[in-house]
C-alpha atoms as a PDB file:
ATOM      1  CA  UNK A   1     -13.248  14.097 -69.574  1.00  0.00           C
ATOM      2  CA  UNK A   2     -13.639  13.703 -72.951  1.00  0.00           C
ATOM      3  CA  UNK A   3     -16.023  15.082 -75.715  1.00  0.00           C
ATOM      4  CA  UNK A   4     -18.480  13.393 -77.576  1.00  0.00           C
ATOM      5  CA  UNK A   5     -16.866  14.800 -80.573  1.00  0.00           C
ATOM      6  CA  UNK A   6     -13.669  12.998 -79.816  1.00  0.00           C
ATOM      7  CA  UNK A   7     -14.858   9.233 -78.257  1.00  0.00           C
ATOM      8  CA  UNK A   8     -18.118   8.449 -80.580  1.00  0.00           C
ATOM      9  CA  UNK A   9     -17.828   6.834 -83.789  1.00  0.00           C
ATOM     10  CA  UNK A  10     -20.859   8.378 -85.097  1.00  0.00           C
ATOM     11  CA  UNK A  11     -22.954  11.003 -83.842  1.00  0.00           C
ATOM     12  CA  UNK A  12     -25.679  12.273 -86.438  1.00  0.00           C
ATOM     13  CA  UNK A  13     -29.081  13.536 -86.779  1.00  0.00           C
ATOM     14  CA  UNK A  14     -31.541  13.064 -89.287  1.00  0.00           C
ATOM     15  CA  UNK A  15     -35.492  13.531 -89.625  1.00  0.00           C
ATOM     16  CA  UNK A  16     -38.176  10.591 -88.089  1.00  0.00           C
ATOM     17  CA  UNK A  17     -40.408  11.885 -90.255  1.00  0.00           C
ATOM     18  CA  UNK A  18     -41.605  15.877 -90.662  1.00  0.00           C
ATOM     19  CA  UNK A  19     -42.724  16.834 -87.198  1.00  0.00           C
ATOM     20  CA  UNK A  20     -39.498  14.768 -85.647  1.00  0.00           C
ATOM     21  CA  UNK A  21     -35.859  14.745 -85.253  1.00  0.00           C
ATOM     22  CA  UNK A  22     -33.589  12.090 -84.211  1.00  0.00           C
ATOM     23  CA  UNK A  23     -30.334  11.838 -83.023  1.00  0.00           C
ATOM     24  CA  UNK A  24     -27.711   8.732 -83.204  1.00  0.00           C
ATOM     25  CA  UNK A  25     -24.643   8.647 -80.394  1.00  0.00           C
ATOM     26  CA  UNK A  26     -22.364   5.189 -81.487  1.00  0.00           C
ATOM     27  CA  UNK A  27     -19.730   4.004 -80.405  1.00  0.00           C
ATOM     28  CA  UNK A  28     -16.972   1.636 -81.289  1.00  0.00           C
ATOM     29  CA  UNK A  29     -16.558  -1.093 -78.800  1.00  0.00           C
ATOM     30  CA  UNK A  30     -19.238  -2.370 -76.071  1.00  0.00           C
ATOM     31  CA  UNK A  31     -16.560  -1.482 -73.494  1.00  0.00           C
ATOM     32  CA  UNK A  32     -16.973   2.204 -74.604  1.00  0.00           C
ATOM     33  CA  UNK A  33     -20.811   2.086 -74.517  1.00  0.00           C
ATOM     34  CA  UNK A  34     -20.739   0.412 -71.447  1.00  0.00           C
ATOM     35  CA  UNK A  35     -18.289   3.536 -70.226  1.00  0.00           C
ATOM     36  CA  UNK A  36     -20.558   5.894 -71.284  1.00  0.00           C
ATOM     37  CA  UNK A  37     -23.827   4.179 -70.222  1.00  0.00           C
ATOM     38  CA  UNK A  38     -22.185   4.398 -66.701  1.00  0.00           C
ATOM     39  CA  UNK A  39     -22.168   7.819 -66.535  1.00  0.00           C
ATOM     40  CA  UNK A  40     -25.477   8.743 -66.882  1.00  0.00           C
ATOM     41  CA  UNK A  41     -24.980  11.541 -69.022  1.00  0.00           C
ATOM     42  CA  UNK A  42     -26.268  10.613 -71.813  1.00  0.00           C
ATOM     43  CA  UNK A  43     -30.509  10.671 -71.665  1.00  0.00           C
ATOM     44  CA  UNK A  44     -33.286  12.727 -71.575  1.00  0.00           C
ATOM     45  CA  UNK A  45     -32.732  15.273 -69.245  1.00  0.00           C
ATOM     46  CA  UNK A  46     -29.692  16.179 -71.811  1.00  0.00           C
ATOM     47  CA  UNK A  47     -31.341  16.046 -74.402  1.00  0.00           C
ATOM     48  CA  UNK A  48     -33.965  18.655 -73.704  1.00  0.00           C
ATOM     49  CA  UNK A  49     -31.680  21.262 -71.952  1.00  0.00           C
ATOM     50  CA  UNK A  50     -29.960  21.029 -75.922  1.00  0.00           C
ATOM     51  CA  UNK A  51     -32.816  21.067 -77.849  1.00  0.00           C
ATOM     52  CA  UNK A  52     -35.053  23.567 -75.689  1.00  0.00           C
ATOM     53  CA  UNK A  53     -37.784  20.411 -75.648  1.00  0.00           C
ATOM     54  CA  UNK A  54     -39.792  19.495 -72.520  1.00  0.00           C
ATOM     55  CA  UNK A  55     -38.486  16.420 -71.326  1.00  0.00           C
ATOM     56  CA  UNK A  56     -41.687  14.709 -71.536  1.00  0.00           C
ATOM     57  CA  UNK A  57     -41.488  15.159 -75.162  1.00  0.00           C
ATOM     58  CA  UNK A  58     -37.825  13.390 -75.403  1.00  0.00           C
ATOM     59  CA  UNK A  59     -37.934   9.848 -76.394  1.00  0.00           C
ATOM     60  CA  UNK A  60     -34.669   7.993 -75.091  1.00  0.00           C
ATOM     61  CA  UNK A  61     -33.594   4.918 -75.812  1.00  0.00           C
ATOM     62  CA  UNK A  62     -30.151   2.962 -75.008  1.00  0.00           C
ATOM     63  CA  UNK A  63     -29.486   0.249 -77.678  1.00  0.00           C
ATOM     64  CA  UNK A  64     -26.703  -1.812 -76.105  1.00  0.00           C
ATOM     65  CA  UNK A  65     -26.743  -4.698 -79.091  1.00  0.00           C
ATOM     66  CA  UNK A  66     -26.138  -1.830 -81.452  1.00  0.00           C
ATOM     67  CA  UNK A  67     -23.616  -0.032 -79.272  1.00  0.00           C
ATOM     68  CA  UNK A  68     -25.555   3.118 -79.673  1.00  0.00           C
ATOM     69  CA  UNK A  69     -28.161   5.991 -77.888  1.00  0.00           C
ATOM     70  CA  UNK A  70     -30.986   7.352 -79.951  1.00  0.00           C
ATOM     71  CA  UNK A  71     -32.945  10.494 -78.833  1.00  0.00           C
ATOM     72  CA  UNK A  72     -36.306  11.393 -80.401  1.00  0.00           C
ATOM     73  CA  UNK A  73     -37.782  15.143 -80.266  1.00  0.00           C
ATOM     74  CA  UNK A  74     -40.771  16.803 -82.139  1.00  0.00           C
ATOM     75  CA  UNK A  75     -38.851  19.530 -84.665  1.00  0.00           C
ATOM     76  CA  UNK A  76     -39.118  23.015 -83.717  1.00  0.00           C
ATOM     77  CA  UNK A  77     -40.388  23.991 -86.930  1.00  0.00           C
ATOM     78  CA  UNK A  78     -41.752  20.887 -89.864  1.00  0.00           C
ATOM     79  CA  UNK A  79     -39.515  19.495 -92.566  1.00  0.00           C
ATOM     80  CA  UNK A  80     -39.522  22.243 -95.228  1.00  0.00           C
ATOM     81  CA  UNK A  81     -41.798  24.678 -93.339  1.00  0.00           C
ATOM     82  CA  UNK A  82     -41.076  28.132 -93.866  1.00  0.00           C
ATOM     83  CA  UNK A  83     -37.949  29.244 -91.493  1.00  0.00           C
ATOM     84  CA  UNK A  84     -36.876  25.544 -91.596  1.00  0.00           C
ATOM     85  CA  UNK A  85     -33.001  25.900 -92.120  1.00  0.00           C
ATOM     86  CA  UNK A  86     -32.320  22.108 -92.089  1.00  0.00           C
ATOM     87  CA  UNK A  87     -34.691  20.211 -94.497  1.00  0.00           C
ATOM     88  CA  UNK A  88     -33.140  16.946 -93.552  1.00  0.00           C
ATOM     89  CA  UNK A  89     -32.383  17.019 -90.133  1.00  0.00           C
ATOM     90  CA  UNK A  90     -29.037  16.495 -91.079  1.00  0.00           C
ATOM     91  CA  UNK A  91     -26.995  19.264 -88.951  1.00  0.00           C
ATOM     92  CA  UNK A  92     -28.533  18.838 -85.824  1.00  0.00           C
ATOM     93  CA  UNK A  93     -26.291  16.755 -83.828  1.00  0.00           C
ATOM     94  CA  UNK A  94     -24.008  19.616 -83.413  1.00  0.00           C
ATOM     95  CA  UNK A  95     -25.058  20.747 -80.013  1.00  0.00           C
ATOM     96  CA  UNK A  96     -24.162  17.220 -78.674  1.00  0.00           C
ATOM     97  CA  UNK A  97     -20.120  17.293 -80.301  1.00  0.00           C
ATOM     98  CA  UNK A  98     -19.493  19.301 -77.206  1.00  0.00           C
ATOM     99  CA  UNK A  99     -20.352  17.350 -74.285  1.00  0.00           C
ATOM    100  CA  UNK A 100     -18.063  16.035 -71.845  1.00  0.00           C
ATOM    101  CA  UNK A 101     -18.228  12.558 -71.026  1.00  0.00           C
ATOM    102  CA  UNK A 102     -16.681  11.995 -67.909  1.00  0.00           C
ATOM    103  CA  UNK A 103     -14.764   8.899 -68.496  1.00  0.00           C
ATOM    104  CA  UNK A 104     -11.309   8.729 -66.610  1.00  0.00           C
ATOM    105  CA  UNK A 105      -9.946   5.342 -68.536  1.00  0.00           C
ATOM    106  CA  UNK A 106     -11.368   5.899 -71.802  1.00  0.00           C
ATOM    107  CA  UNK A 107     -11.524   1.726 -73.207  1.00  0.00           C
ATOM    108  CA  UNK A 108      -9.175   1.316 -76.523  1.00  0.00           C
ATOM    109  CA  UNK A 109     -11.091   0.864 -79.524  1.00  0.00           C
ATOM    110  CA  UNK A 110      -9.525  -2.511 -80.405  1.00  0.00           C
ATOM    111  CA  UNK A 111     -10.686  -3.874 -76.918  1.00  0.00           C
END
């Protein structure tokens, strides 16, 4: 097992606009995507158990040629709304740093 914190290359969240937040999951090498992708963990489901969405609302999307996972959710409270305590979006990804990926032979970045 490993955590997202310690396999991704980048994992960051930023605003889709003031009513949405989206997060990036990227990875180094298609034979680490592909590792991941296997798993299943990443998606959806995930998603909204972290963010407290409906998973209806989640919109999930593998992109293989970019090595990455992008999740879109609505924002539990608008872009500079009063009790917004992230303007940007920026410091979202956090809940995702801790997830285990369960990937026995984790692929070598150089392969």
């Amino acid at each position: 097992m490993a955590a997202i914190r310690d396999i991704a290359k980048v994992c960051k969240s930023k605003n889709a606009g003031p009513f949405q937040l989206t997060v990036d999951v990227v990875f180094e090498t298609r034979a680490q995507y592909d590792a991941v992708a296997a798993t299943g963990v990443l998606g959806p489901a995930l998603i909204a158990r972290l963010y407290g969405v409906p998973e209806a609302d989640v919109l999930f999307t593998p992109y293989p040629a970019g090595l990455a996972f992008k999740a879109t959710i609505p924002r539990a409270v608008p872009a500079g709304d009063l009790g917004d305590t992230d303007v940007y979006g920026c410091q979202q990804h956090a809940p995702l740093l801790d997830v285990d990926i369960p990937v026995n032979d984790w692929p070598d970045a150089g392969s």
